[in-house]
Structures are given as structure tokens and as C-alpha cells.
Protein backbone atom coordinates (compact mmCIF):
# COMPACT_ATOMS: atom_id res chain seq x y z
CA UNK A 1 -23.01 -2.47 15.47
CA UNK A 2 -25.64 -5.43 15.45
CA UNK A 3 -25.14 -8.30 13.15
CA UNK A 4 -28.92 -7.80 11.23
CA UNK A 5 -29.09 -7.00 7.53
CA UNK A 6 -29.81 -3.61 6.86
CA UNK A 7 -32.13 -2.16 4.12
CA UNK A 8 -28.89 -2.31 1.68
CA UNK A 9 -28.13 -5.77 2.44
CA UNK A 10 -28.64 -8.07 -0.16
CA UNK A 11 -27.34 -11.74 0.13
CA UNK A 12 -27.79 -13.20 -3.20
CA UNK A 13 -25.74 -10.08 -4.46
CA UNK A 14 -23.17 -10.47 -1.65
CA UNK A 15 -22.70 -14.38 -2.53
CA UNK A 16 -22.19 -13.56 -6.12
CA UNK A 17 -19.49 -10.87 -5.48
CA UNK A 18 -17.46 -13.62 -3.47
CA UNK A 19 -17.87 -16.41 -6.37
CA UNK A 20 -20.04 -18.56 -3.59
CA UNK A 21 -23.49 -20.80 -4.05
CA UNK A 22 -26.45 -20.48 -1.41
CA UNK A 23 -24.75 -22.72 0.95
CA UNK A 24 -27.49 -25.82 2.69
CA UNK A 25 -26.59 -25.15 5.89
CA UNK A 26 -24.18 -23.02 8.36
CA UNK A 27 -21.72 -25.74 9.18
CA UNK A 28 -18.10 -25.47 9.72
CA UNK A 29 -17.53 -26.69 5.95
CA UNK A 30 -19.30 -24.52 4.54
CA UNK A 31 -17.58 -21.82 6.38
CA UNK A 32 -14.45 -22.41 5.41
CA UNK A 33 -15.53 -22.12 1.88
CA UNK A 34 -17.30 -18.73 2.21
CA UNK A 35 -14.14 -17.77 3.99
CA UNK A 36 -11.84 -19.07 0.90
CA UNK A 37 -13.76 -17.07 -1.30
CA UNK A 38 -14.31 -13.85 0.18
CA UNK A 39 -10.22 -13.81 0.73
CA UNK A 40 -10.14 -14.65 -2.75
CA UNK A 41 -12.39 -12.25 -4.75
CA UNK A 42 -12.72 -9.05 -2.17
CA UNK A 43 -9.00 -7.62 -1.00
CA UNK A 44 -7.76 -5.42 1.70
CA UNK A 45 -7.09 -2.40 0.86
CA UNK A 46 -6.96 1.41 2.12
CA UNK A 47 -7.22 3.03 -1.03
CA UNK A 48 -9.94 5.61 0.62
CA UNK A 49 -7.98 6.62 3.76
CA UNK A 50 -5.22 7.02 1.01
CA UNK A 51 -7.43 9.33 -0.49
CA UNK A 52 -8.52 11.29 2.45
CA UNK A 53 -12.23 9.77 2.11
CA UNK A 54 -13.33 8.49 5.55
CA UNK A 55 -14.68 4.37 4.94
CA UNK A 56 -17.72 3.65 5.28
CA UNK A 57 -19.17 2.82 8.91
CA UNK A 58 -22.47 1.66 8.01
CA UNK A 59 -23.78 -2.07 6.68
CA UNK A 60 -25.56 0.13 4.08
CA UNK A 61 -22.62 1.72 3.21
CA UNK A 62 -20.01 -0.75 3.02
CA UNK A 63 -22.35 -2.80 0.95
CA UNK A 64 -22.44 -0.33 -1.39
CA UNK A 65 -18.70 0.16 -1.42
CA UNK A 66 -17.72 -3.73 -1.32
CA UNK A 67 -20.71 -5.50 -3.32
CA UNK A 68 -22.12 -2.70 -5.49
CA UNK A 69 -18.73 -1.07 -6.30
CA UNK A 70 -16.54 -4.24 -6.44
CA UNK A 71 -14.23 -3.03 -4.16
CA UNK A 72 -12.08 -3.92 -1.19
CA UNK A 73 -11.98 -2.68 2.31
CA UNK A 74 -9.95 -2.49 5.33
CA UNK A 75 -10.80 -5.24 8.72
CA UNK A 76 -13.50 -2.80 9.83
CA UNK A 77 -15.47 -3.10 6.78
CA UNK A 78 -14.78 -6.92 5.43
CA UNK A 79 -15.29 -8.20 8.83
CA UNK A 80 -18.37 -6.11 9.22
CA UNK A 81 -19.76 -7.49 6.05
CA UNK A 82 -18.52 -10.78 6.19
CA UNK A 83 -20.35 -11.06 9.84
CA UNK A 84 -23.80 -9.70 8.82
CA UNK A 85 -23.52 -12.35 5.81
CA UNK A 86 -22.81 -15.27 8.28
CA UNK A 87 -25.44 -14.14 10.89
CA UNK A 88 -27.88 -13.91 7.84
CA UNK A 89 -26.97 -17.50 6.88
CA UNK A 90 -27.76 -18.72 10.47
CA UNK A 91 -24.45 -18.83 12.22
CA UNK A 92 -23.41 -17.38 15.14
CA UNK A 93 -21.50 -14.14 15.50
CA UNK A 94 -19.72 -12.33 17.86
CA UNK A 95 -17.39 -9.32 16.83
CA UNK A 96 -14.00 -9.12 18.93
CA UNK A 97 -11.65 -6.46 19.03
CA UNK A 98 -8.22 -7.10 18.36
CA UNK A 99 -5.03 -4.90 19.25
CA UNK A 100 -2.22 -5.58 16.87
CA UNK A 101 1.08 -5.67 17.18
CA UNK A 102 3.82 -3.82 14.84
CA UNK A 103 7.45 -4.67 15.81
CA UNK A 104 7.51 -5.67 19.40
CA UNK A 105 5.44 -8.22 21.65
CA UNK A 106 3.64 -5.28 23.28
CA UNK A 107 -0.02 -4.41 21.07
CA UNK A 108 0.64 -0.87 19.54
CA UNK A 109 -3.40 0.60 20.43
CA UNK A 110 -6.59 -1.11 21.87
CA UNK A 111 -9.14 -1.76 19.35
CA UNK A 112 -7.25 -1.81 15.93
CA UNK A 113 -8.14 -4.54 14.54
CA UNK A 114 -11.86 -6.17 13.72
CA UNK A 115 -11.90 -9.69 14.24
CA UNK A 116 -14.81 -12.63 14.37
CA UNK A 117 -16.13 -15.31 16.88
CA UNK A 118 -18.16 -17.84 15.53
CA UNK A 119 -19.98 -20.64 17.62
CA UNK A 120 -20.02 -24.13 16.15
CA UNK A 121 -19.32 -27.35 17.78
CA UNK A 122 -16.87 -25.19 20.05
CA UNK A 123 -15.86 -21.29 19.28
CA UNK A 124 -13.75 -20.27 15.92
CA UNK A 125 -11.64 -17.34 15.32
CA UNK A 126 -12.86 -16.38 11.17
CA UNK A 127 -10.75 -13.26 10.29
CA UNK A 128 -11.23 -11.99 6.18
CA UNK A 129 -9.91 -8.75 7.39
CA UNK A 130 -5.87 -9.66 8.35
CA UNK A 131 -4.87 -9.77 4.65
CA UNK A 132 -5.41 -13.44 4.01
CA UNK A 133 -2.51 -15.48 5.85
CA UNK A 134 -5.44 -17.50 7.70
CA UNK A 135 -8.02 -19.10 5.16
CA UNK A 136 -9.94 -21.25 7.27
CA UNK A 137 -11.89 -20.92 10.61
CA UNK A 138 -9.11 -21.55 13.46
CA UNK A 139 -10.83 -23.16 16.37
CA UNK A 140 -9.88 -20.87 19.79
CA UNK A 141 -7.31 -23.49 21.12
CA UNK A 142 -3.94 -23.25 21.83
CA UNK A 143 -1.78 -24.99 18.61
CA UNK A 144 -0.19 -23.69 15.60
CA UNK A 145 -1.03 -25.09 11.57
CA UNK A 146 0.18 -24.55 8.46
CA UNK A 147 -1.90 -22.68 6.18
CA UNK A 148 -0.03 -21.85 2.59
CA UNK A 149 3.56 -19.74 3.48
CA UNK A 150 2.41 -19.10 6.92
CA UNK A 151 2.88 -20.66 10.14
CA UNK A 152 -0.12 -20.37 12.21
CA UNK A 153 -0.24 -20.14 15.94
CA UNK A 154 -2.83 -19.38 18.72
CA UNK A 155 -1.71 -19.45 22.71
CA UNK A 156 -3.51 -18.73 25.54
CA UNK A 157 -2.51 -15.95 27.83
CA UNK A 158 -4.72 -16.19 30.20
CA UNK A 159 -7.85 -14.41 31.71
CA UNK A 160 -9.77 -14.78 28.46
CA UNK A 161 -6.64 -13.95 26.62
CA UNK A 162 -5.66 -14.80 23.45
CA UNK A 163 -2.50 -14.22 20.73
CA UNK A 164 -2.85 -14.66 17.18
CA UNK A 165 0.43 -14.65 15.59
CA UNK A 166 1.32 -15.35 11.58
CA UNK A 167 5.57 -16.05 10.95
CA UNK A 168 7.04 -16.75 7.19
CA UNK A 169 9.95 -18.94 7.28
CA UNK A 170 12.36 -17.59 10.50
CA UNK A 171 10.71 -14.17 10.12
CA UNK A 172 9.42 -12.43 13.21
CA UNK A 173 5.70 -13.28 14.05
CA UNK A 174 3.01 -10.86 13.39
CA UNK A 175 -0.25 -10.62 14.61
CA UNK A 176 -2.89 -9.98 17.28
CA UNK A 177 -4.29 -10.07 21.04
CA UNK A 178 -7.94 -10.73 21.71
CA UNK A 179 -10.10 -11.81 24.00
CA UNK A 180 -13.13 -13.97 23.13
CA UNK A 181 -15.84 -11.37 25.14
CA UNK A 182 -18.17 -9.16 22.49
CA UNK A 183 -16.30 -5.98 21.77
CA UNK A 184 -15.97 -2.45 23.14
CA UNK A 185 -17.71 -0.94 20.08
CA UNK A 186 -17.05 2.43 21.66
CA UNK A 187 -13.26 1.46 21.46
CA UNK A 188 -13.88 0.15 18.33
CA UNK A 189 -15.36 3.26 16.65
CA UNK A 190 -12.61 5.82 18.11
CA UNK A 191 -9.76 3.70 16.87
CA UNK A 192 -11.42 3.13 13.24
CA UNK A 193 -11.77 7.00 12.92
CA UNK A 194 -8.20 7.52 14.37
CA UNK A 195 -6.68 5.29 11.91
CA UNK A 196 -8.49 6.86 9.39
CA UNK A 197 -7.39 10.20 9.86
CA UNK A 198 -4.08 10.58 12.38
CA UNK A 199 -0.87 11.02 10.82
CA UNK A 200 0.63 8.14 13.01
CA UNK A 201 -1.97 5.76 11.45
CA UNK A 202 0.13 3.19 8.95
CA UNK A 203 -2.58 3.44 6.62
CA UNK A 204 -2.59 7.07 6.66
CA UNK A 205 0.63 6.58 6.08
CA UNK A 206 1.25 3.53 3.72
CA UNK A 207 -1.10 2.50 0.66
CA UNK A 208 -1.47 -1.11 1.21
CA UNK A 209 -3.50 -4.38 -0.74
CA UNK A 210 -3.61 -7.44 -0.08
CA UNK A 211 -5.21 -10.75 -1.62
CA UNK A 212 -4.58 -14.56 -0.78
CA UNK A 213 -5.87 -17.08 -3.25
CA UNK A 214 -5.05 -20.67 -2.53
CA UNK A 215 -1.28 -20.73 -1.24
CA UNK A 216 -0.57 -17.47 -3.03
CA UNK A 217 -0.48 -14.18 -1.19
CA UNK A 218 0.10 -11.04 -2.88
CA UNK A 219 0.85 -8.07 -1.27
CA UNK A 220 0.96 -4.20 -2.90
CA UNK A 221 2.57 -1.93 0.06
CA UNK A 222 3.55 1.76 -1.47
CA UNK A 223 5.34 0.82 -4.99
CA UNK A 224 6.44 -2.19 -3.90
CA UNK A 225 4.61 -5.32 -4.98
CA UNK A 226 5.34 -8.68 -3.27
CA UNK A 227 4.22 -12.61 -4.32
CA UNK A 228 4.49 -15.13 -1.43
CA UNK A 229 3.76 -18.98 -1.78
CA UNK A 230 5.12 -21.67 -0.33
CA UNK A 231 8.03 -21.77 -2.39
CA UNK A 232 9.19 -18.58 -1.86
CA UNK A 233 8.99 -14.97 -2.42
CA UNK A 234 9.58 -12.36 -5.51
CA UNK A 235 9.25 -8.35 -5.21
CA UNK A 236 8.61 -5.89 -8.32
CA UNK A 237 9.10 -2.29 -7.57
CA UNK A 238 6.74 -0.90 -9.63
CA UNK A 239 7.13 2.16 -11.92
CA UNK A 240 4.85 3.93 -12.75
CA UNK A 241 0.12 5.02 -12.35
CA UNK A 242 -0.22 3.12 -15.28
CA UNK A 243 1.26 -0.26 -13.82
CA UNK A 244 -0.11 0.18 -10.63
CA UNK A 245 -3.27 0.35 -12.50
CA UNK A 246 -2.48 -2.78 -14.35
CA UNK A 247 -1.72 -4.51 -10.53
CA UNK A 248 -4.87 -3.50 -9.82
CA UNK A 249 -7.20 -4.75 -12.43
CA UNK A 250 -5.04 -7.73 -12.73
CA UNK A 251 -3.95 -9.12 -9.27
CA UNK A 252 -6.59 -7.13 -6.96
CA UNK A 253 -9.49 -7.22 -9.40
CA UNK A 254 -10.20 -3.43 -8.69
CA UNK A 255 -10.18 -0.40 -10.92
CA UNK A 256 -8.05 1.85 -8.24
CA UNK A 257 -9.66 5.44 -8.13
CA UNK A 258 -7.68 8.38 -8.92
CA UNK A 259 -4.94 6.88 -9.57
CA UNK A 260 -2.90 9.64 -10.45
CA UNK A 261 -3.23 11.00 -6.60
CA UNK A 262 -2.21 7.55 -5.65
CA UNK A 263 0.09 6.96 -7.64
CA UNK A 264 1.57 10.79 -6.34
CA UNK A 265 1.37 9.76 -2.61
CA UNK A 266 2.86 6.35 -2.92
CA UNK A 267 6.06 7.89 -4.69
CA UNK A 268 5.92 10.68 -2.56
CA UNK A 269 6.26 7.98 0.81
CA UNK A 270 8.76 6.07 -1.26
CA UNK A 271 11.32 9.01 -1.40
CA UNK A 272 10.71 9.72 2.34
CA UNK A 273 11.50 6.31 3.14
CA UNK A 274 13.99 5.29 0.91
CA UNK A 275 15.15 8.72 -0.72
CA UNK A 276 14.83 10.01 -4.27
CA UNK A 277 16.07 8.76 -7.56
């Protein structure tokens, strides 16, 4: 998928949804705002695989959804967005696929995960996609940083290859491999429609939301709602549609659709995991 506004795309519109000015110029300042403020005003969320709706795939269509709509997305949508917005603005772009890894040191499948590449004074990883543990461009280096509850770290594997990892505290690191090449979009595209649709997918599976503003990063995963920040964490198990729909207006600034389905499913994988009552 090329970087080029499409018919939809509107950037005055786009900059007001994330709370940002018409920046002067694309310089690695004023990146780091537009990435502060897209983490902070547009969440991650799979609210529509939840649903059995299939995202949007298109600029036009995730425009629509993200800008018109005022809602979230998951990292094959913001990252879509958020690079068609930069390219627009006169940086430069270059989508990477990413392979995550859940629970062991060995990525789970190629191409699930949406990532960004943006030239500067040297290259930049820019990720709005992740959930929000990394707020600023990280130059494509081998260090770690701190950036609000999370430590940060990037290391060089080799052969073009990178890890991205995020840790809390003595918690086990999370994160992804990529390489800094433009990615497979063939790859790409089959794993975005797999994940939305395959039972083993954890967001077929698992209603997740995420939003980071400033040090604070809130996570809603099923019923359970968590608060990280520096200082700590705190967990609320929520009970009932009409809270979750309070969560959502208030902490996610989205009105969640249907959320009586939702609110169904989430209890319903709740019970599965940790039993009834």
C-alpha cells in the first residue's frame, strides 16, 4: 500500500482529530509531537474483529473509521494512517513488517505487526500502533531508554535484524523483530486478514484497548481494566456494559458499538479463562 493520500484523505481533519497544529516543517521535533498526540487522542483497539466486522484495508476507509468516526484501530490501520499523514507532511516513510513475540524469544507469525521507518538525520523506528509504551521516534541503534513505566530497548541481530523489546519493572520483555527493508505487503495482507478472522488470532480472541498519555498507560483487556505509570500499577475488574461503556467514553474517548455484544463476548472469554461466578 503506497504512502499517497487518497481521495478520503484529508489532513487538516486528520490533525484536528489528534489535537495537533500544521506543523513548519518535518523535523524530528515535530515528530515526536505528532507521535505524542496521535498515542494520546486515537487508541488501539479491536473492537471490530470483536464484532466479527473485518477493519478497514483501505486509506479511504480507515480515514473514515479513525478521523470521521472518532475511533481507534488496530497497528494495521494507525500505522497506515499515521504514515500517509507523515509522507503528506514531507517526511520520509517506509512501512516494515514486524513479527511479534507472545511468551517466548521465538516471533509467534511473520508479518503481525505494522511498524514505521522514517528517514531523518539517520533512520527512526515511529510505532503509534504497539499500544503506546514508545512515545517518541527511537533512532534504529542498538541502546535501551526510559520512556514513562517502560524500559526501552533495541539490539541488533544481525543481517538487517532488529529486536524491539518493552519490560515493566522485572517483568518479561515484550515486543518485536524487524528488519529495516520495505515490507512484504503480500505477507502483510494475509496475516492482517488471518488475525482478523482465525480462531487462534488473540484479537479474535481477546477484546483489547489501549491508550498512553504522558507517563500513563491504560490498558482495557476482556473485563479487566489496568492503569500503569511510573509509580505503579492498579487493576479494576469491571462489572458490567454499562461501565465498560463509561471506560470507554471516559478513558478511550470512544462510544464502543454494540456494546451489549461486547460486553456478552468479553464475559463470555472471562468464564473460559478464569471460570464462572
Amino acid at each position: 500500500m503506497s504512502e499517497t493520500p487518497a481521495v478520503g484523505f484529508n489532513r487538516e481533519r486528520y490533525l484536528r482529530r489528534i489535537g495537533a497544529a500544521a506543523p513548519a516543517r518535518p523535523d524530528l521535533a515535530t515528530l515526536g509531537v505528532l507521535v505524542r498526540a496521535h498515542l494520546a487522542h486515537v487508541p488501539f483497539e479491536n473492537l471490530d474483529v470483536q464484532l466479527g466486522r473485518v477493519p478497514p484495508v483501505t486509506v479511504d476507509g480507515i480515514f473514515d473509521k479513525v478521523v470521521d468516526h472518532g475511533r481507534g484501530g488496530w497497528c494495521y490501520e494507525l500505522n497506515t494512517l499515521f504514515g500517509v499523514l507523515l509522507a503528506d507532511l514531507g517526511y520520509a516513510v517506509t512501512r516494515l513488517s514486524g513479527d511479534v513475540r507472545r511468551g517466548g524469544d521465538v516471533p509467534e507469525r511473520r508479518g503481525n505487526h505494522l511498524c514505521l521507518r522514517i528517514d531523518l538525520d539517520r533512520p527512526y523506528l515511529v510505532d503509534v500502533g504497539f499500544g503506546g509504551s514508545l512515545t517518541a521516534p527511537l533512532a534504529i541503534a542498538a541502546g535501551s531508554c526510559i520512556d514513562g513505566p517502560y524500559a526501552i530497548s533495541l539490539a541488533d541481530v544481525g543481517d538487517d535484524g532488529w529486536t524491539f523489546d518493552e519490560m515493566v519493572g522485572d517483568g518479561a520483555p515484550f515486543g518485536y523483530d524487524f528488519s529495516t527493508g520495505p515490507a512484504d505487503e503480500g505477507v502483510l495482507d494475509a496475516m492482517r486478514s488471518a488475525l482478523a478472522r482465525e480462531d487462534w488470532s488473540p484479537f479474535v480472541q481477546n477484546l483489547v484497548m489501549q491508550v498512553r498519555r504522558g507517563d500513563a498507560h491504560s490498558t482495557l483487556r476482556g473485563r479487566v481494566l489496568t492503569h500503569l505509570t511510573p509509580a505503579g500499577k492498579t487493576k479494576q475488574l469491571l462489572g458490567s456494559a454499562d461501565e465498560m461503556a463509561v471506560v470507554g467514553r471516559d478513558i478511550f474517548d470512544i462510544e464502543m458499538p454494540e456494546i451489549d455484544r461486547l460486553w456478552r463476548r468479553v464475559v463470555d472469554r472471562h468464564d473460559q479463562l478464569f471460570g464462572g461466578g
